[in-house]
PDB file of N, CA and C in Angstrom:
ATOM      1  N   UNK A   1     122.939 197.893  98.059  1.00  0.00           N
ATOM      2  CA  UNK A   1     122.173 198.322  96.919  1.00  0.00           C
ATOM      3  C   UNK A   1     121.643 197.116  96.134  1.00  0.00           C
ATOM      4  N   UNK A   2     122.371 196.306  96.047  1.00  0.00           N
ATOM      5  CA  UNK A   2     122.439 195.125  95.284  1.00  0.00           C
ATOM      6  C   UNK A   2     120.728 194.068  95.980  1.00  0.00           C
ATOM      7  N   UNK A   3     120.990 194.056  97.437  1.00  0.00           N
ATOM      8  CA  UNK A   3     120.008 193.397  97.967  1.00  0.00           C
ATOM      9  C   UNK A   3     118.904 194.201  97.921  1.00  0.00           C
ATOM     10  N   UNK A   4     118.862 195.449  98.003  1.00  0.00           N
ATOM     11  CA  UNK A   4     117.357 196.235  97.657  1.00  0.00           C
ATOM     12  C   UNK A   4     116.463 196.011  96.961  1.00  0.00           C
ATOM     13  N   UNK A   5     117.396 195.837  95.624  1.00  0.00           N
ATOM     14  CA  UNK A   5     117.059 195.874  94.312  1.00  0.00           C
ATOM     15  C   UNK A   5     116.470 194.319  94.157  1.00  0.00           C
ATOM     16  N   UNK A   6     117.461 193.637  94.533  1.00  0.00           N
ATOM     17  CA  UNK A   6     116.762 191.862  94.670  1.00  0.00           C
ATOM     18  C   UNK A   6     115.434 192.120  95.947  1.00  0.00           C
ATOM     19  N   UNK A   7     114.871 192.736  96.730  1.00  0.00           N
ATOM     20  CA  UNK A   7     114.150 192.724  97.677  1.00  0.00           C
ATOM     21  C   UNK A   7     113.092 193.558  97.142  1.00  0.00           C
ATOM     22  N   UNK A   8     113.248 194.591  96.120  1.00  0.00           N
ATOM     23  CA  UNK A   8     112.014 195.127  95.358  1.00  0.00           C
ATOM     24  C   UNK A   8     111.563 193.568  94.321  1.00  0.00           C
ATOM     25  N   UNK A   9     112.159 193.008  94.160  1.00  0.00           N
ATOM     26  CA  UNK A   9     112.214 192.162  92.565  1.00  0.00           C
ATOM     27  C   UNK A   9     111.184 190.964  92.935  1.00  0.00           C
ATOM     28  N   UNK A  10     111.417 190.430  94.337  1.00  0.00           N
ATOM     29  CA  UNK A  10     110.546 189.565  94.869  1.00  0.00           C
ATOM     30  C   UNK A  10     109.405 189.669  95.302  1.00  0.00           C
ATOM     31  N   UNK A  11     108.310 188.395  94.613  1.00  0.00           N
ATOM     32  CA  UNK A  11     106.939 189.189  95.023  1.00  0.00           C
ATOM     33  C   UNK A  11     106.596 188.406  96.533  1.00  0.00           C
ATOM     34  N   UNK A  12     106.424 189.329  97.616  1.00  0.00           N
ATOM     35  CA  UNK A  12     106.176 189.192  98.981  1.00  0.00           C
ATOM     36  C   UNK A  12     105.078 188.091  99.213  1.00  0.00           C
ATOM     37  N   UNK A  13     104.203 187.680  98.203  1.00  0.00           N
ATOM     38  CA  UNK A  13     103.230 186.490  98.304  1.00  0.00           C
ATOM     39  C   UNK A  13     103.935 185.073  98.065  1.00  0.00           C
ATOM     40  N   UNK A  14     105.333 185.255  97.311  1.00  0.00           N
ATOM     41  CA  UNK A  14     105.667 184.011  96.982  1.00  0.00           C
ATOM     42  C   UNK A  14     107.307 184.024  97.768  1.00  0.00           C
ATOM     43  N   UNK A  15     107.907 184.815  98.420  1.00  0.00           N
ATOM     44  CA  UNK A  15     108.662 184.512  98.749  1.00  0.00           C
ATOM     45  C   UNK A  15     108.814 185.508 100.123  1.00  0.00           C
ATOM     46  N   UNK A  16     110.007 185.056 100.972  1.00  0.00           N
ATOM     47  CA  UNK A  16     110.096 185.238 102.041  1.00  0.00           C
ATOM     48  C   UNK A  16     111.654 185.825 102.442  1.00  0.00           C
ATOM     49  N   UNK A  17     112.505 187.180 102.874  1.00  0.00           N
ATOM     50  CA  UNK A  17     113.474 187.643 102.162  1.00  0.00           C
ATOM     51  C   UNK A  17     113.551 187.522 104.277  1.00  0.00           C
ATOM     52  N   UNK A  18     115.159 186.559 104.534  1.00  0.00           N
ATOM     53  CA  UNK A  18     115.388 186.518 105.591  1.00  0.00           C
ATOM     54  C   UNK A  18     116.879 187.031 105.602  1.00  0.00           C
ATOM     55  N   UNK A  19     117.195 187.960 106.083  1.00  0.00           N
ATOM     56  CA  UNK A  19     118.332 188.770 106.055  1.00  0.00           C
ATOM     57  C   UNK A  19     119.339 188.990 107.876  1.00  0.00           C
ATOM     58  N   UNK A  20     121.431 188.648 107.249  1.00  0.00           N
ATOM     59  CA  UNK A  20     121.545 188.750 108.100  1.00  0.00           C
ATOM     60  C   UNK A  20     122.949 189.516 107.793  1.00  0.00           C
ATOM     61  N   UNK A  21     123.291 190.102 108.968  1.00  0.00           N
ATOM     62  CA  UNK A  21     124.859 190.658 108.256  1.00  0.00           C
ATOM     63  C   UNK A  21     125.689 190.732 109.762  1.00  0.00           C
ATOM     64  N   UNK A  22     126.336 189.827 109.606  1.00  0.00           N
ATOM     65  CA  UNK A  22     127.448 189.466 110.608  1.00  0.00           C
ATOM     66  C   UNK A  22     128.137 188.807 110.151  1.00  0.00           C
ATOM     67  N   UNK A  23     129.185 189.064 109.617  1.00  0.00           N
ATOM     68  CA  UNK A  23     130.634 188.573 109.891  1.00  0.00           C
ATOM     69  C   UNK A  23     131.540 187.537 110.764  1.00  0.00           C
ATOM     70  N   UNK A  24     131.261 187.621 112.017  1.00  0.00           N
ATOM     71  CA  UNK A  24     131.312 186.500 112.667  1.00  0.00           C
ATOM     72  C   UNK A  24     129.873 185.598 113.154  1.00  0.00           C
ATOM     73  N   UNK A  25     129.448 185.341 112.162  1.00  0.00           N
ATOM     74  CA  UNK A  25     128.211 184.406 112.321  1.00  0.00           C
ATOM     75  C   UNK A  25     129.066 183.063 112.324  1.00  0.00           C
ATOM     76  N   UNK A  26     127.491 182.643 113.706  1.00  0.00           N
ATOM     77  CA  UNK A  26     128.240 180.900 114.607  1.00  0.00           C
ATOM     78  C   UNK A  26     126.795 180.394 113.821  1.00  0.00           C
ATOM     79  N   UNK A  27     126.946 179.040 113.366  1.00  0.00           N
ATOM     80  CA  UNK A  27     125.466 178.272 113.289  1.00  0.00           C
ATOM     81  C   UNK A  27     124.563 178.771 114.123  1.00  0.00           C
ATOM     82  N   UNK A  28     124.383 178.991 115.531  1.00  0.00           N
ATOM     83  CA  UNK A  28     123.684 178.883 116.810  1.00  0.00           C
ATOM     84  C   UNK A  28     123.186 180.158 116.428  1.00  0.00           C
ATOM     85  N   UNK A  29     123.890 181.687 116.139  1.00  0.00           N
ATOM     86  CA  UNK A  29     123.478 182.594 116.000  1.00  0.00           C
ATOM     87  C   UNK A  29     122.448 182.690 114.553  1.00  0.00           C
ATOM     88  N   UNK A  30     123.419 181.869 113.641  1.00  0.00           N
ATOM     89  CA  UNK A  30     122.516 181.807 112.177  1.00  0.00           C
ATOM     90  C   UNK A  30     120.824 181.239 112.715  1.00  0.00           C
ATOM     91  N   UNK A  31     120.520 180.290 113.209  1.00  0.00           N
ATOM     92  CA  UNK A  31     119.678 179.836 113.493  1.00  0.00           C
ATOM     93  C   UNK A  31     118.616 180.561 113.794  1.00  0.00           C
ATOM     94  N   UNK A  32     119.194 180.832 114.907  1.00  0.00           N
ATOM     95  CA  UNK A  32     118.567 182.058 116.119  1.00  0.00           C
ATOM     96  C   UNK A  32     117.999 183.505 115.152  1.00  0.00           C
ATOM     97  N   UNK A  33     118.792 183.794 114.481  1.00  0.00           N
ATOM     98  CA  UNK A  33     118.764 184.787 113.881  1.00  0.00           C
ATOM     99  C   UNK A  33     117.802 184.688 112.717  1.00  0.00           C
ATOM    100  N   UNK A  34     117.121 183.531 112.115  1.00  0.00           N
ATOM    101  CA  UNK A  34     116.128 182.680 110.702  1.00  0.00           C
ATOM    102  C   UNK A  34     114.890 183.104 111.668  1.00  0.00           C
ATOM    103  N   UNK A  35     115.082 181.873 113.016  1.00  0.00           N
ATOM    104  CA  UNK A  35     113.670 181.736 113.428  1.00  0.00           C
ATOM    105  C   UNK A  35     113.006 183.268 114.083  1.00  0.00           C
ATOM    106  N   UNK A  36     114.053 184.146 114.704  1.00  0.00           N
ATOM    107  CA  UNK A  36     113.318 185.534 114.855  1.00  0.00           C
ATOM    108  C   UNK A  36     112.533 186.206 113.888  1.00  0.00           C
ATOM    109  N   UNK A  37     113.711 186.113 112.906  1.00  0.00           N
ATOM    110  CA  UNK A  37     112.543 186.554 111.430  1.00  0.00           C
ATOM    111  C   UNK A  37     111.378 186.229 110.990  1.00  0.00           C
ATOM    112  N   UNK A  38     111.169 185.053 111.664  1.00  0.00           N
ATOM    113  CA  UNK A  38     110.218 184.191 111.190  1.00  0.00           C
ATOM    114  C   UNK A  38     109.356 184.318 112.628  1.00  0.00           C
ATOM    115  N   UNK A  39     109.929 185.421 113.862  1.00  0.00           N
ATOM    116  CA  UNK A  39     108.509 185.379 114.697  1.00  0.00           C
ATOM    117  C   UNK A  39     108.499 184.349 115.605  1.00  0.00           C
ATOM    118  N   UNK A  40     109.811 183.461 115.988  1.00  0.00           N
ATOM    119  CA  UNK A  40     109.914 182.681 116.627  1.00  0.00           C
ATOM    120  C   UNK A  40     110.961 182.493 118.071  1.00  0.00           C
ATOM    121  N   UNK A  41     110.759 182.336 118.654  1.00  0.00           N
ATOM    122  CA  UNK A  41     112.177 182.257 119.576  1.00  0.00           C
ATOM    123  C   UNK A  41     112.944 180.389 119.580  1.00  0.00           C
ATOM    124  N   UNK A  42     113.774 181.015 119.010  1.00  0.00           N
ATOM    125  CA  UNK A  42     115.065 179.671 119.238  1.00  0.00           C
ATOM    126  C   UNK A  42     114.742 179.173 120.045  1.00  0.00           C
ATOM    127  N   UNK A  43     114.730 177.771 119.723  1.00  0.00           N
ATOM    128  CA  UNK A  43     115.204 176.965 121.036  1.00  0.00           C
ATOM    129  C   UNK A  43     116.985 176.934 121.179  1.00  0.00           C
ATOM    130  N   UNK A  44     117.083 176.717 122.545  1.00  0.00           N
ATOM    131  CA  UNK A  44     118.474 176.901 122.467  1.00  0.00           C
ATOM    132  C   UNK A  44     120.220 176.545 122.440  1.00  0.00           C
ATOM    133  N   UNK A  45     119.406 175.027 121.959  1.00  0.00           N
ATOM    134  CA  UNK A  45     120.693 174.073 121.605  1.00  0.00           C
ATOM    135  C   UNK A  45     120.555 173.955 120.063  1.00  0.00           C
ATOM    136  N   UNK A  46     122.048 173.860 119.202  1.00  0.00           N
ATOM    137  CA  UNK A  46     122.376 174.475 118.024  1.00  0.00           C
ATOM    138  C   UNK A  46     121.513 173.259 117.396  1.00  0.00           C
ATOM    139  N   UNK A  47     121.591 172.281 117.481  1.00  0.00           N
ATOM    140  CA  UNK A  47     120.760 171.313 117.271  1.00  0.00           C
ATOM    141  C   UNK A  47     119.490 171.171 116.883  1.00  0.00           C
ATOM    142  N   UNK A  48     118.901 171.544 118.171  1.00  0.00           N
ATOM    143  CA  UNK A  48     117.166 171.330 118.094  1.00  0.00           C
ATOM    144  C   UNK A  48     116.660 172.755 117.726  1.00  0.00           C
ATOM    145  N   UNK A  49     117.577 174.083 117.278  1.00  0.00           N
ATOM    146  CA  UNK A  49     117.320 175.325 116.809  1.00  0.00           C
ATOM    147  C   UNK A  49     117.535 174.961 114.833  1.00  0.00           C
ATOM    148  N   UNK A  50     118.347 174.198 114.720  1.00  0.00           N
ATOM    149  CA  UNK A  50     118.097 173.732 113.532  1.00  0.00           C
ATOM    150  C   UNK A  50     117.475 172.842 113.149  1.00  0.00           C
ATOM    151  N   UNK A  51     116.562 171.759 114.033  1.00  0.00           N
ATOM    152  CA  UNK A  51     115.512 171.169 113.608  1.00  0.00           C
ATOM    153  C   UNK A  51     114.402 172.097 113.004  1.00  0.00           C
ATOM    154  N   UNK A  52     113.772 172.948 114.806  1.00  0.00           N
ATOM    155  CA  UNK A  52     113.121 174.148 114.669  1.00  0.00           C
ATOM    156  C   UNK A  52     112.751 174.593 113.126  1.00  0.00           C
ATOM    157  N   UNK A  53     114.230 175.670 112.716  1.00  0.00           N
ATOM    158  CA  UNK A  53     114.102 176.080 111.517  1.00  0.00           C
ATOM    159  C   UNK A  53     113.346 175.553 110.327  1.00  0.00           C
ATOM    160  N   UNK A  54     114.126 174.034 110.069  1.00  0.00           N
ATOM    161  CA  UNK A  54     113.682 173.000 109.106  1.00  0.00           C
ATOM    162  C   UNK A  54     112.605 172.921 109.006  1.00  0.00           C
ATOM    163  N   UNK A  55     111.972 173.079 110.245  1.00  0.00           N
ATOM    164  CA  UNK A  55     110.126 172.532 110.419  1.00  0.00           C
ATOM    165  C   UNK A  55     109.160 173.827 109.755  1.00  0.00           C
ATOM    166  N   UNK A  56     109.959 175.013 110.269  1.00  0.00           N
ATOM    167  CA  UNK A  56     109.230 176.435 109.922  1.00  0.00           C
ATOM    168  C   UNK A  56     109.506 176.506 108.215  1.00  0.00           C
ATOM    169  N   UNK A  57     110.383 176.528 107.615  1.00  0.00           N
ATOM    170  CA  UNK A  57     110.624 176.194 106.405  1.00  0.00           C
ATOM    171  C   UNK A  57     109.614 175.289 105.201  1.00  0.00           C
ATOM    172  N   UNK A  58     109.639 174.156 105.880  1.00  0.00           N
ATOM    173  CA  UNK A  58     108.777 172.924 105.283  1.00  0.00           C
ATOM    174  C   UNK A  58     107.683 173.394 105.439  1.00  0.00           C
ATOM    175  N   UNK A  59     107.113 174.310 106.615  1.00  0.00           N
ATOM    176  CA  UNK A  59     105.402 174.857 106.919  1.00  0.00           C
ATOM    177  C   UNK A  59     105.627 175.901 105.558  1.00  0.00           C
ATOM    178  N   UNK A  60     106.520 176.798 105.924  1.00  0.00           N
ATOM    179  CA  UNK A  60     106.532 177.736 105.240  1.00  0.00           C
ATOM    180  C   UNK A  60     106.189 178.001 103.419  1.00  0.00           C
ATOM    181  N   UNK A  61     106.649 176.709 103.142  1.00  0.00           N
ATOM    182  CA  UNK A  61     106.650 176.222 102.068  1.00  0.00           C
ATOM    183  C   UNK A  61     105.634 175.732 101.361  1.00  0.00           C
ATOM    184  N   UNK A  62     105.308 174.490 102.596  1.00  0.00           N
ATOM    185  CA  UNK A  62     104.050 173.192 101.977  1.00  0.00           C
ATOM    186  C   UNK A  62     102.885 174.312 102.388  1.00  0.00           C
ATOM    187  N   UNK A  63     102.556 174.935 103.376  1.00  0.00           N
ATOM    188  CA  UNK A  63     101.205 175.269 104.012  1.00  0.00           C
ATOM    189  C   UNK A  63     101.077 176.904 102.926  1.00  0.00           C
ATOM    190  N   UNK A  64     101.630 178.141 103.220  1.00  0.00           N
ATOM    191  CA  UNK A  64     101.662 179.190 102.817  1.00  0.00           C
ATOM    192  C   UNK A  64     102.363 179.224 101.276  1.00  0.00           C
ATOM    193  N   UNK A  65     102.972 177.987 100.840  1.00  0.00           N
ATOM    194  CA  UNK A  65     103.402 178.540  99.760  1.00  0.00           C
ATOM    195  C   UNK A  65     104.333 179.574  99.243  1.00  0.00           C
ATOM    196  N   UNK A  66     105.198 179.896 100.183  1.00  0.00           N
ATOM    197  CA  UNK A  66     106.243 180.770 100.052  1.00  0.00           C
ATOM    198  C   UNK A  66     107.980 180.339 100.607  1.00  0.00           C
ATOM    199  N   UNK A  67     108.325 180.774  99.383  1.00  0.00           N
ATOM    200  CA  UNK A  67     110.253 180.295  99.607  1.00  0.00           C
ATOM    201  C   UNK A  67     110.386 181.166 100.500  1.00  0.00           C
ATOM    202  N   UNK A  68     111.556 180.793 101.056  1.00  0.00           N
ATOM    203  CA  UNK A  68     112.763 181.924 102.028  1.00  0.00           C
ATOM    204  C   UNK A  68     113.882 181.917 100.836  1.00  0.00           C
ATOM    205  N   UNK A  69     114.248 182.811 101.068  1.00  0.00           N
ATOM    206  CA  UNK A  69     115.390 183.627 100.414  1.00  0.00           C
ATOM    207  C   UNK A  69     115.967 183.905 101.544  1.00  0.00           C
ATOM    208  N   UNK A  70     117.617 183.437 101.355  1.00  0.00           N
ATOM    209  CA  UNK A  70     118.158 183.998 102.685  1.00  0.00           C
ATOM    210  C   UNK A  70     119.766 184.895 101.960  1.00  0.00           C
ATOM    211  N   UNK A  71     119.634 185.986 102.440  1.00  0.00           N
ATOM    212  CA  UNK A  71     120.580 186.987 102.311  1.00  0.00           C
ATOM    213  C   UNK A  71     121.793 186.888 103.420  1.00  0.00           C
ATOM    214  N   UNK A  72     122.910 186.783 103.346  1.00  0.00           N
ATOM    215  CA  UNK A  72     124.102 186.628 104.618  1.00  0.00           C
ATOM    216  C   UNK A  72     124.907 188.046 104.039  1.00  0.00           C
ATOM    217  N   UNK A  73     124.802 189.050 104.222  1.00  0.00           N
ATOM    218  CA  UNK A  73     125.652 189.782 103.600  1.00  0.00           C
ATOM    219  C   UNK A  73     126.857 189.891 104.457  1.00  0.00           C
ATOM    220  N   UNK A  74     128.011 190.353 103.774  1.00  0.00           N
ATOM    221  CA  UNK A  74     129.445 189.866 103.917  1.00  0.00           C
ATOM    222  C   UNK A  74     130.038 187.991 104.098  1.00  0.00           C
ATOM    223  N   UNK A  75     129.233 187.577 103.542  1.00  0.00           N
ATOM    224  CA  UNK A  75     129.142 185.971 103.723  1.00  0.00           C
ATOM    225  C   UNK A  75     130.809 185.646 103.526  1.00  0.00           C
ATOM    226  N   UNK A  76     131.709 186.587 102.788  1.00  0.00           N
ATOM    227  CA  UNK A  76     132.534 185.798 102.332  1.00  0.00           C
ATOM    228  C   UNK A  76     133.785 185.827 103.255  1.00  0.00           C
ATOM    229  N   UNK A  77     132.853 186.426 104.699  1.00  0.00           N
ATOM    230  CA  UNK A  77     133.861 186.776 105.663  1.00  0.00           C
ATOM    231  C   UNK A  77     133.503 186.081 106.855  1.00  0.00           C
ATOM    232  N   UNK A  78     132.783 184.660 106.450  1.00  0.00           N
ATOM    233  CA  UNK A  78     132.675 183.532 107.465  1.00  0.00           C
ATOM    234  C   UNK A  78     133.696 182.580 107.689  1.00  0.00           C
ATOM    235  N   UNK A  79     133.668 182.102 108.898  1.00  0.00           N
ATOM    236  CA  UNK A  79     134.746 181.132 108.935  1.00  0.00           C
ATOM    237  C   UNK A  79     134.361 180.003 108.122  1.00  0.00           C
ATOM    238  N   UNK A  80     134.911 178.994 107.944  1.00  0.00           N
ATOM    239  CA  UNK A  80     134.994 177.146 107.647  1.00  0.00           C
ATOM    240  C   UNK A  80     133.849 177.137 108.469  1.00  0.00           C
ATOM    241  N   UNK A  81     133.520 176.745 109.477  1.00  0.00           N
ATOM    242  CA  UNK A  81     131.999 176.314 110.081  1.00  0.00           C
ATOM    243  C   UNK A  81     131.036 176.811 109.134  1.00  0.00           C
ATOM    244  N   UNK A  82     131.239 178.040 109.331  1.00  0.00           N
ATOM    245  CA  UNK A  82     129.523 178.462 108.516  1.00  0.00           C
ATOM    246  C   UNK A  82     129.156 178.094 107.128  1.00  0.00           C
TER     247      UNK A  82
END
């Protein structure tokens, strides 16, 4: 309910609402899971999938002008890695 309400609140020209809900989220999956949203396929070392991201981000940002907002719901049920 909580994220709805934050997802009506944001205006879709200036921001970008990337949403995930897993519980056992690995980096590799977090990754994987940004750049789909974003229309992309991972590359597939955890590494160069988080370069990837970084780059779509910085476009996302400098070129279109729009934040990501990233939602992890149940976040507080990640391990130490994440």
């Amino acid at each position: 309910m909580a994220i709805r309400k934050l997802t009506d609140q944001l205006d879709a020209s200036l921001y970008k609402l990337l949403y995930l809900s897993d519980s056992k989220l690995t980096p590799r999956h977090f990754y994987k899971g940004m750049l789909e949203q974003l229309g992309l396929e991972s590359k597939f070392y955890r590494g160069d999938a988080k370069r990837q991201l970084h780059r779509e981000i910085e476009l996302m940002k400098g070129i279109h002008q729009r934040t990501p907002v990233v939602v992890v719901d149940e976040a507080h049920l990640l391990d130490r890695e994440m």
